[in-house]
Protein backbone atom coordinates (compact mmCIF):
# COMPACT_ATOMS: atom_id res chain seq x y z
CA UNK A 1 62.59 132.22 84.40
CA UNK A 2 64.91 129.00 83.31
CA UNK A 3 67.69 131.00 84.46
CA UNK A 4 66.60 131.35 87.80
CA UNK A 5 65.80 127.71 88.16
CA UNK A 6 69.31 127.00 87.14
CA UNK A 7 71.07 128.72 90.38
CA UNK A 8 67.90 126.83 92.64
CA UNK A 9 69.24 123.72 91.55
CA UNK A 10 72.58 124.63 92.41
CA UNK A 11 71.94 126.23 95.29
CA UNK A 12 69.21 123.57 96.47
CA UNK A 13 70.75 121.63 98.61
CA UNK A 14 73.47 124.00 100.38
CA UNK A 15 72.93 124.21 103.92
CA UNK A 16 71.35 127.74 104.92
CA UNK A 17 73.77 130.51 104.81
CA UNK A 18 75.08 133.14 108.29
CA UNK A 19 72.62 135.74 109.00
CA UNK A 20 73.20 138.63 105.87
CA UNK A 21 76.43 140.57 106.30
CA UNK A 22 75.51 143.81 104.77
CA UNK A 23 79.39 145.13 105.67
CA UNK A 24 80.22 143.13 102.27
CA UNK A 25 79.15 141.50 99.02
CA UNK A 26 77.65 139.57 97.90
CA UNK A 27 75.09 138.92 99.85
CA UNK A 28 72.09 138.30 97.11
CA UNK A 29 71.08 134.41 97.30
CA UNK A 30 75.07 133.60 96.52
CA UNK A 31 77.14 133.99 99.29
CA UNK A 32 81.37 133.95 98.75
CA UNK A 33 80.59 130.50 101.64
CA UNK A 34 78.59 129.10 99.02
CA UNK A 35 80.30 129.85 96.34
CA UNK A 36 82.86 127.43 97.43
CA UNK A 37 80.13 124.96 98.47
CA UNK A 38 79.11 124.74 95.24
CA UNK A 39 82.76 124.57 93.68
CA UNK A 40 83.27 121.78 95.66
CA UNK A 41 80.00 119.88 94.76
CA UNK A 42 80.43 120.37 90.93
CA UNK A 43 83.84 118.33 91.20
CA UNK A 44 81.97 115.51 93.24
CA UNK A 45 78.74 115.70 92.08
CA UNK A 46 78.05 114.06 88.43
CA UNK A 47 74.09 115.95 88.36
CA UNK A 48 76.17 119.18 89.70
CA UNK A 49 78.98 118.75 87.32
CA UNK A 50 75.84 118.70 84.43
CA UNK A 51 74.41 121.97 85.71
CA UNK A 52 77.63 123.53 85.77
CA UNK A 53 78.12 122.77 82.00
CA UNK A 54 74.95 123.94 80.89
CA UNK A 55 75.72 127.21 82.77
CA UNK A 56 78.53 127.68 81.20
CA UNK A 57 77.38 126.76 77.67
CA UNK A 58 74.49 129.43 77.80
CA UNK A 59 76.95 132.11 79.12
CA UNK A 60 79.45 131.51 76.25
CA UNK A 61 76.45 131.78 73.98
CA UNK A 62 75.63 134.93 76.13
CA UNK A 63 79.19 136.34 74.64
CA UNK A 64 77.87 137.28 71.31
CA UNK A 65 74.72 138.71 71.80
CA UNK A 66 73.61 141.87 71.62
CA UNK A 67 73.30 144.24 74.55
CA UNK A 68 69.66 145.58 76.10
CA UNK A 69 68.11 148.44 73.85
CA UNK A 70 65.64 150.88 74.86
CA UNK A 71 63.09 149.26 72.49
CA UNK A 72 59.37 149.29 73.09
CA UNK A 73 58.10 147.85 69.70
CA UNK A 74 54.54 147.52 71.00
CA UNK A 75 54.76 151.11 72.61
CA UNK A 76 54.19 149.52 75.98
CA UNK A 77 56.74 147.22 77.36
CA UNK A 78 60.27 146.76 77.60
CA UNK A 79 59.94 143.41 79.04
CA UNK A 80 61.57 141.75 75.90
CA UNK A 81 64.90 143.69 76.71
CA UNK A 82 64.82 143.14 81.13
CA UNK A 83 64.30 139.64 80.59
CA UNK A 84 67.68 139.63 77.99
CA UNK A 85 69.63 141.82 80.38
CA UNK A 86 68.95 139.07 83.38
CA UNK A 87 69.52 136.41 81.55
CA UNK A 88 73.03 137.67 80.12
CA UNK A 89 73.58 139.31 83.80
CA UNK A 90 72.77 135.75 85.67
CA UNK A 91 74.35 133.52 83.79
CA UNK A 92 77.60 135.57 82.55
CA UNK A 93 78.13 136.94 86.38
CA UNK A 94 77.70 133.40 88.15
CA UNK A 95 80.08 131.67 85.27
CA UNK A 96 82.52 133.90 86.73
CA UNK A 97 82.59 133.06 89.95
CA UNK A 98 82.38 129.69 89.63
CA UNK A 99 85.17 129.88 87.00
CA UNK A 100 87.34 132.99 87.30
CA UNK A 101 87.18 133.77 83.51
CA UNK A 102 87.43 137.29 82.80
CA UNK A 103 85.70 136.88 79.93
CA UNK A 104 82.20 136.02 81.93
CA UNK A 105 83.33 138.82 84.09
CA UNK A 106 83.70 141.61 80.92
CA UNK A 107 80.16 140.60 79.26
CA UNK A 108 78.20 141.32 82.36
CA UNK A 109 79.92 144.79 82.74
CA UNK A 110 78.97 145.17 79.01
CA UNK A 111 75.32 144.16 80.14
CA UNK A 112 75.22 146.13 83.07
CA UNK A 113 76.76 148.82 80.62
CA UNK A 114 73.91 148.84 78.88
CA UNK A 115 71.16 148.84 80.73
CA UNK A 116 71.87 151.12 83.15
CA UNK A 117 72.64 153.66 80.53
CA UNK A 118 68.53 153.29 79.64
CA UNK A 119 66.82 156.51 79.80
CA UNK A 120 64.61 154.68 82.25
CA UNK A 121 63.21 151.12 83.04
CA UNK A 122 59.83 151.89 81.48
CA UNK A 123 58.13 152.63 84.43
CA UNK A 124 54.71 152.56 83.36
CA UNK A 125 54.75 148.83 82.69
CA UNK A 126 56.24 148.54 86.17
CA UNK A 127 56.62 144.61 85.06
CA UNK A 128 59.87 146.12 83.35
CA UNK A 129 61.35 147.65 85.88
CA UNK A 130 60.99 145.02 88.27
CA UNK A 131 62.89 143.00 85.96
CA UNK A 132 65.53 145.03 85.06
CA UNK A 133 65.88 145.66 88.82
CA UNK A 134 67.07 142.26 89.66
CA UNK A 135 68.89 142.18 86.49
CA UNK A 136 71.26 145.17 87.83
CA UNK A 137 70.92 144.35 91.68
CA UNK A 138 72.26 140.96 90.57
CA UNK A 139 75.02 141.78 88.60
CA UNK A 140 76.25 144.76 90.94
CA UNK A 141 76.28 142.49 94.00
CA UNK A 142 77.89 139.37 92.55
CA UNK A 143 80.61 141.70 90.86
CA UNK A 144 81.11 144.35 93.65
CA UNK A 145 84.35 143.73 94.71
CA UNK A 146 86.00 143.37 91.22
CA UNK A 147 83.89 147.07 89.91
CA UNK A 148 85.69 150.00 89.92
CA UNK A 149 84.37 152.84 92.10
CA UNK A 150 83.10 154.78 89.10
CA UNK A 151 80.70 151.87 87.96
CA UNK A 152 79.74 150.81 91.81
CA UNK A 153 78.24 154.60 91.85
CA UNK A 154 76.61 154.30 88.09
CA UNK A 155 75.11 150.81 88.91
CA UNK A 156 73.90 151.99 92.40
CA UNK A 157 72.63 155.15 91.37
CA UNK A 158 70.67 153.43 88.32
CA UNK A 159 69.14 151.20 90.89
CA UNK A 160 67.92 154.20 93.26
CA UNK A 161 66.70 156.28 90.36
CA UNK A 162 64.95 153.70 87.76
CA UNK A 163 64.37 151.33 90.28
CA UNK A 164 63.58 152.44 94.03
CA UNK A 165 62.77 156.37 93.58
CA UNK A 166 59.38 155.31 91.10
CA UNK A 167 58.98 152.35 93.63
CA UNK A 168 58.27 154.80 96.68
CA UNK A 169 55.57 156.68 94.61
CA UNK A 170 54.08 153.39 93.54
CA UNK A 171 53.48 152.88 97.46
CA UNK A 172 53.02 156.23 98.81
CA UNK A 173 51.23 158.13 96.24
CA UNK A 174 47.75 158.50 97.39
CA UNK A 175 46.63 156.37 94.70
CA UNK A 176 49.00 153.29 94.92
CA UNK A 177 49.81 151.28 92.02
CA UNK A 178 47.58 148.45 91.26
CA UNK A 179 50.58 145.91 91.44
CA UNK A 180 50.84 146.49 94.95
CA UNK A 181 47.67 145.28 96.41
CA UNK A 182 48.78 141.69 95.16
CA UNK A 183 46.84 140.79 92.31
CA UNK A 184 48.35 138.93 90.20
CA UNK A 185 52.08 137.46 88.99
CA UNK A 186 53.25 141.05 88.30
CA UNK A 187 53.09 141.84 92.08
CA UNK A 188 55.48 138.77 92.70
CA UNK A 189 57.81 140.34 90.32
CA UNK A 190 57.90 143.49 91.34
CA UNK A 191 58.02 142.79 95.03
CA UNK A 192 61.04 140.99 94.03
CA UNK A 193 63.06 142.73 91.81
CA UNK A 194 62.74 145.34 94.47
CA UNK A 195 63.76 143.61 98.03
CA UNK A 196 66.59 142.67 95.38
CA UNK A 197 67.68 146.35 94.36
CA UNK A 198 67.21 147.15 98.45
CA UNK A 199 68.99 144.78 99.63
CA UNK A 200 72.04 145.13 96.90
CA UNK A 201 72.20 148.83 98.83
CA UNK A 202 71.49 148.34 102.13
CA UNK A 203 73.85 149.72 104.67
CA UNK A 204 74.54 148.12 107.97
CA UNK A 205 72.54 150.21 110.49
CA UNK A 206 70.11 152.00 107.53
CA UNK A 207 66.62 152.30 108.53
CA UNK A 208 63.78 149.99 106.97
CA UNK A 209 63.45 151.69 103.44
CA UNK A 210 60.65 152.34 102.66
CA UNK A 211 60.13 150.14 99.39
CA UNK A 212 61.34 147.27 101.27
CA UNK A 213 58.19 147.36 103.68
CA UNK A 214 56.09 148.05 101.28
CA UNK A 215 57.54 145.12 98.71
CA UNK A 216 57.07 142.51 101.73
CA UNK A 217 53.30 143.81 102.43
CA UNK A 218 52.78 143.31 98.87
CA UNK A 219 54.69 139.37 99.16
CA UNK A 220 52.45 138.54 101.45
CA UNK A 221 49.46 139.40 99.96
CA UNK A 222 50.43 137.08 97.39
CA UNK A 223 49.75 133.96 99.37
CA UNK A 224 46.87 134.11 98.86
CA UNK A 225 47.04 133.01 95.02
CA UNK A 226 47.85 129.59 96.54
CA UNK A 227 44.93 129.02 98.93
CA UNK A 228 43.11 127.02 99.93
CA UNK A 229 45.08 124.30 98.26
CA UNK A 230 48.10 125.11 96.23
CA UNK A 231 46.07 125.76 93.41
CA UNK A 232 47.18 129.38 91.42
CA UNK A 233 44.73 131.54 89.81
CA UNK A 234 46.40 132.43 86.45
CA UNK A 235 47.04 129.07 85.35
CA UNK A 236 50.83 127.01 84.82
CA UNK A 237 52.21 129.23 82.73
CA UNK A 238 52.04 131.96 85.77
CA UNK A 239 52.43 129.60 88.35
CA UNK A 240 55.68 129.09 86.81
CA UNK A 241 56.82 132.60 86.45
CA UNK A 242 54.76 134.10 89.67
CA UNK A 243 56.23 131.73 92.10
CA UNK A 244 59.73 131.69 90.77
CA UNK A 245 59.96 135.05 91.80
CA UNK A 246 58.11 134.15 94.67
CA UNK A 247 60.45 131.87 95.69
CA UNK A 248 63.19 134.00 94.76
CA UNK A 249 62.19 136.53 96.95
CA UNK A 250 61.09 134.37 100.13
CA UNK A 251 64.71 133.19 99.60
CA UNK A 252 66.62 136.67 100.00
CA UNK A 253 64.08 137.43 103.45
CA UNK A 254 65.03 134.52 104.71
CA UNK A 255 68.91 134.44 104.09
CA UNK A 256 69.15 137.54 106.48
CA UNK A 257 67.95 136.26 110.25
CA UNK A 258 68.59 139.98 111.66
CA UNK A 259 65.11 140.73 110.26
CA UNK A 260 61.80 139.51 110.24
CA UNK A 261 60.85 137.39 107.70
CA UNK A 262 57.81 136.00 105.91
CA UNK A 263 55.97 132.72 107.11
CA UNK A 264 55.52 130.46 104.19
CA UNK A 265 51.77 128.74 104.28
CA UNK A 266 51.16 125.04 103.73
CA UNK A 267 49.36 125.81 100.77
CA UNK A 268 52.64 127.37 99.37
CA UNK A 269 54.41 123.97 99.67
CA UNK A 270 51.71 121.82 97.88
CA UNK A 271 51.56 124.00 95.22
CA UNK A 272 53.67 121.76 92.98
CA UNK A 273 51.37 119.12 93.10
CA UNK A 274 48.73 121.74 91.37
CA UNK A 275 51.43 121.78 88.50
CA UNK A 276 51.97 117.50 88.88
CA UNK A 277 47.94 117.08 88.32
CA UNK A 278 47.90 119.54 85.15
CA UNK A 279 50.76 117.83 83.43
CA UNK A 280 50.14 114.81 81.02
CA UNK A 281 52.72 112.05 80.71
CA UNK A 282 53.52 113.82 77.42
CA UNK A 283 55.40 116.85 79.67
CA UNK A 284 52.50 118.79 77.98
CA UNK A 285 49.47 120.57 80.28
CA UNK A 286 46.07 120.73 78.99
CA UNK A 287 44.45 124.08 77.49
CA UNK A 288 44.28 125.50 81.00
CA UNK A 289 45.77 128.69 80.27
C-alpha cells in the first residue's frame, strides 16, 4: 500500500477539509480545496516538492504498463491484478490533477477501461473486490468532471454491480461473510474499498445504504486488533497493510461532518510504536511474521 502512503504524506498536514459536498466531485480524501493546498506547498515545500517528483516518476512509469487482466493463475485470487489497477489508477489520476497532463489523465481512463470491463471482481476472494473497488471509486471520483457521460454510467454501474450488489449479500445473507465480523486485515480492506465505492455514489439526500452501515459495523470491530496496547495480531507485515486501509477509511468518515463518524481508540494511536519496537536499526524486523 506504498501508494497510499504517498497521498498521506501529501495530504498530512492540510488542514481538515468542509463537511463532504456530495452535490460535486471529488469528494474522496482529495478535495478540488486541497488540491490547490497541495499545489501551493509543492512550490514552497523542498520535502513536498520530493514527493511530488516521485509521484510523478511512478506515474510516467505507469504509462507503459499493461492494463488489469482477468487472470487468476492460482484459481483463487485476482489480487495480483486490483492491486495493479490502484496503483496505475492512484498515481496516474492524482499526477493529473496536480499537473494537468492529459497524458496522466488518458492512462487512468485506459485503467479504468480495463477493469471495469472484468467479467467480475472475483467475488469469492472478496479481498479482490475490495481492492478493485477503491481502485474504480478512486479513479471515477478524481476524474468525474473531465468523463464523458457514457463512462460516468459504465464506471458507476461497475461499482454497483461488482462492487456494492455482492457487498449487500455479504451482510444480509443469513449466513454473512466471514470478513465481516472483523477478523482479520481483509475486513479493513473490504470495509474500505466499500465506504469508498458508496461514497463515490452517494447522492445528496440518499438514504444510509445499506453496505455503508454494514462496512462501518465491520470498521469498528476492527479496533479491536489494536487493544489493549497498539499491538496487531497478524504481525508488521499486516499491520502495515490492515491499518493503511484502516486509516484510509477512518479518513473518508471523518472528511464528511454531516454524518456520524467513528471514534478512534488510544490504542489506535500508539500503534506505531508496536511497529518502532519490532524494527532493528537495520530498517529490518525480526522473524515475527
Amino acid at each position: 500500500m506504498r501508494v497510499c502512503l504517498l497521498l498521506l504524506i501529501l495530504l498530512s498536514s492540510l488542514p481538515i477539509s468542509d463537511a463532504c459536498n456530495l452535490t460535486t466531485h471529488p469528494r474522496i480524501l482529495f478535495t478540488k480545496t486541497e488540491e490547490a493546498a497541495v499545489k501551493k506547498r509543492i512550490k514552497s515545500d523542498p520535502l513536498a516538492a520530493d514527493i511530488y517528483k516521485e509521484l510523478v516518476r511512478r506515474a510516467d512509469l505507469a504509462i507503459n504498463f499493461p492494463t488489469c487482466r482477468y487472470h487468476i493463475p492460482d484459481g483463487k485470487r485476482l489480487l495480483r491484478e486490483s492491486r495493479h489497477a490502484l496503483g496505475v489508477i492512484l498515481h496516474s489520476s492524482m499526477a493529473w490533477r496536480l499537473s494537468g497532463e492529459k497524458k496522466y489523465f488518458d492512462r487512468s481512463v485506459r485503467e479504468l477501461d480495463a477493469a471495469c470491463a472484468l467479467k467480475d471482481w472475483n467475488t469469492s476472494h472478496f479481498l479482490d473486490t475490495g481492492e478493485m473497488s477503491t481502485a474504480v471509486a478512486i479513479g471515477y471520483d478524481w476524474l468525474y468532471h473531465k468523463l464523458t457521460q457514457e463512462q460516468r454510467d459504465r464506471y458507476s454501474n461497475a461499482l454497483r454491480i461488482k462492487g456494492l450488489n455482492p457487498a449487500r449479500s455479504s451482510y444480509t445473507d443469513k449466513k454473512k461473510a466471514w470478513w465481516t465480523d472483523g477478523r482479520n486485515n481483509w475486513a479493513q480492506v473490504c470495509a474500505t474499498g466499500l465506504l469508498f465505492a458508496e461514497r463515490a455514489l452517494e447522492k445528496k439526500g440518499d438514504p444510509l445504504h445499506p453496505v455503508r452501515a454494514g462496512a462501518l459495523a465491520t470498521l469498528k470491530k476492527c479496533h479491536k486488533f489494536y487493544m489493549p496496547s497498539g499491538a496487531y495480531p497478524e504481525g508488521p507485515s499486516y499491520w502495515h497493510y490492515g491499518s493503511n486501509y484502516h486509516v484510509l477509511g477512518l479518513a473518508l468518515i471523518r472528511s464528511d461532518s454531516t454524518k456520524p463518524c467513528l471514534p478512534i481508540p488510544p490504542e489506535f494511536k500508539t500503534s506505531p510504536l508496536f511497529i518502532e519496537h519490532l524494527t532493528g536499526p537495520t530498517g529490518y524486523v525480526f522473524n515475527f511474521a
